[in-house]
Protein backbone atom coordinates (compact mmCIF):
# COMPACT_ATOMS: atom_id res chain seq x y z
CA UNK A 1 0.00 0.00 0.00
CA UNK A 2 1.53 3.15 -1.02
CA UNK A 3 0.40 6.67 -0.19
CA UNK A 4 0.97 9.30 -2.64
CA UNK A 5 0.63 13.29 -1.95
CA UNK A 6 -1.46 14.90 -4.02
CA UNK A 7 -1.36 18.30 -4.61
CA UNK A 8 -3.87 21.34 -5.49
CA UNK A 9 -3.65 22.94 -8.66
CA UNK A 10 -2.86 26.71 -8.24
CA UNK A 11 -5.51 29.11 -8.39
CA UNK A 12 -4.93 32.33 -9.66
CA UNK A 13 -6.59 35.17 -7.34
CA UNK A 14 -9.54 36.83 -9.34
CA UNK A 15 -9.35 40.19 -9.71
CA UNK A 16 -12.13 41.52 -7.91
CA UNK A 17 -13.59 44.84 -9.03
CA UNK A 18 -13.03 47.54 -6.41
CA UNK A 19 -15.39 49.44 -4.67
CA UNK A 20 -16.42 52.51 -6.03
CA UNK A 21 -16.02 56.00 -3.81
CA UNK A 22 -19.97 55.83 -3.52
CA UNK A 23 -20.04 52.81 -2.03
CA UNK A 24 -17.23 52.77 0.12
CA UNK A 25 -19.02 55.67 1.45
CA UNK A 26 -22.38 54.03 1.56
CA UNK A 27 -20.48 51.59 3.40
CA UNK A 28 -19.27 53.76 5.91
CA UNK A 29 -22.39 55.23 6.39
CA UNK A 30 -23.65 51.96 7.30
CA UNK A 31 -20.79 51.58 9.52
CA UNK A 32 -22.15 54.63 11.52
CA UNK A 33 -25.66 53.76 11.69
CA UNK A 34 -24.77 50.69 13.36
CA UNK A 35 -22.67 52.27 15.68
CA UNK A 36 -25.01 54.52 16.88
CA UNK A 37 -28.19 51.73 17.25
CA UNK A 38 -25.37 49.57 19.33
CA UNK A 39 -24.80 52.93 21.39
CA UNK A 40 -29.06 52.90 22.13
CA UNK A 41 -28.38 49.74 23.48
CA UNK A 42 -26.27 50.42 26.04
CA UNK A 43 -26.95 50.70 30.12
CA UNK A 44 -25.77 54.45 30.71
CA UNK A 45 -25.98 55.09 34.38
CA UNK A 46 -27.23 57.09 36.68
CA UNK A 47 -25.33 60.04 38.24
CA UNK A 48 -25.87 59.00 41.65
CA UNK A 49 -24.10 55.47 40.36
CA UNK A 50 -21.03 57.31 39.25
CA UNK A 51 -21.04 59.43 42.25
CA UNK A 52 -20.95 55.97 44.04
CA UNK A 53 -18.80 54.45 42.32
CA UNK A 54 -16.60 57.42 42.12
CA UNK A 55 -16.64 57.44 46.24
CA UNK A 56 -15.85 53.59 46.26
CA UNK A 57 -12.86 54.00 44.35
CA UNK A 58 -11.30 56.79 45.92
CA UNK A 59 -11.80 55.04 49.57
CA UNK A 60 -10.34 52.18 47.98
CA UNK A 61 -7.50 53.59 46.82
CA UNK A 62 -6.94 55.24 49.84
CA UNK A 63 -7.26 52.05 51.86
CA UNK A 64 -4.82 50.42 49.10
CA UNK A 65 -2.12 53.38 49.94
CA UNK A 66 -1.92 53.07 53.58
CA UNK A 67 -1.48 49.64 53.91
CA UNK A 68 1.20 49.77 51.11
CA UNK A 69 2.36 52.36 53.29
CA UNK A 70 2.25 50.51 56.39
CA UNK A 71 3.90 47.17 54.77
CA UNK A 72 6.88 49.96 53.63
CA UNK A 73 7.58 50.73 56.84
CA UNK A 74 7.47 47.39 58.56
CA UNK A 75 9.96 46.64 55.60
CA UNK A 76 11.97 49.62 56.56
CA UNK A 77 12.27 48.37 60.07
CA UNK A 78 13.22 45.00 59.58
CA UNK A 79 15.92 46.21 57.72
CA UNK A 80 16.67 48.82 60.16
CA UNK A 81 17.70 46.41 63.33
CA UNK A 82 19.10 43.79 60.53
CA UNK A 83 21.95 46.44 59.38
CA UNK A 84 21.59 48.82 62.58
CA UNK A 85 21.75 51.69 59.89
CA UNK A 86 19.70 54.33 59.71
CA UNK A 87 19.28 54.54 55.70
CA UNK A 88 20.95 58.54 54.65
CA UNK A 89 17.18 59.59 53.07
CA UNK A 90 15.57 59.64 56.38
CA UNK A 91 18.77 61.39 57.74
């Protein structure tokens, strides 16, 4: 039993006609009409959400800092009695 690769016969690419500049533009057109029905679809909210949300992230953040700030120092410390030097930017 043998096996035997065949192979495809070469296809030349068919020139396509291009668009013309009217329908490229109709085309775009179409483009921005769908854009703007997918924009109706969408879940805008309400200014007392972003207010909230707004507050959340800014007490988050905060939260965020001072612990980063607190696990800095601890940090700082430790390597404070390890080397019993007091590093020269705090000086």
């Amino acid at each position: 039993m043998s096996i035997m690769a065949t192979t495809k016969p070469k296809q030349t690419p068919s020139k396509k006609n291009k668009p013309t500049a009217s329908e490229k533009e109709e085309g775009f057109m179409d483009l921005l009409k769908g854009i703007r029905g997918e924009f109706g679809k969408i879940s805008w909210p309400t200014p007392q959400q972003i207010t909230g949300n707004t507050i959340v992230v800014l007490v988050m953040v905060a939260i965020v800092s001072l612990g980063m700030w607190g696990i800095d120092n601890i940090f700082r410390a430790i390597i404070w009695l390890i080397t019993d030097e007091i590093p020269r930017h705090i000086i």
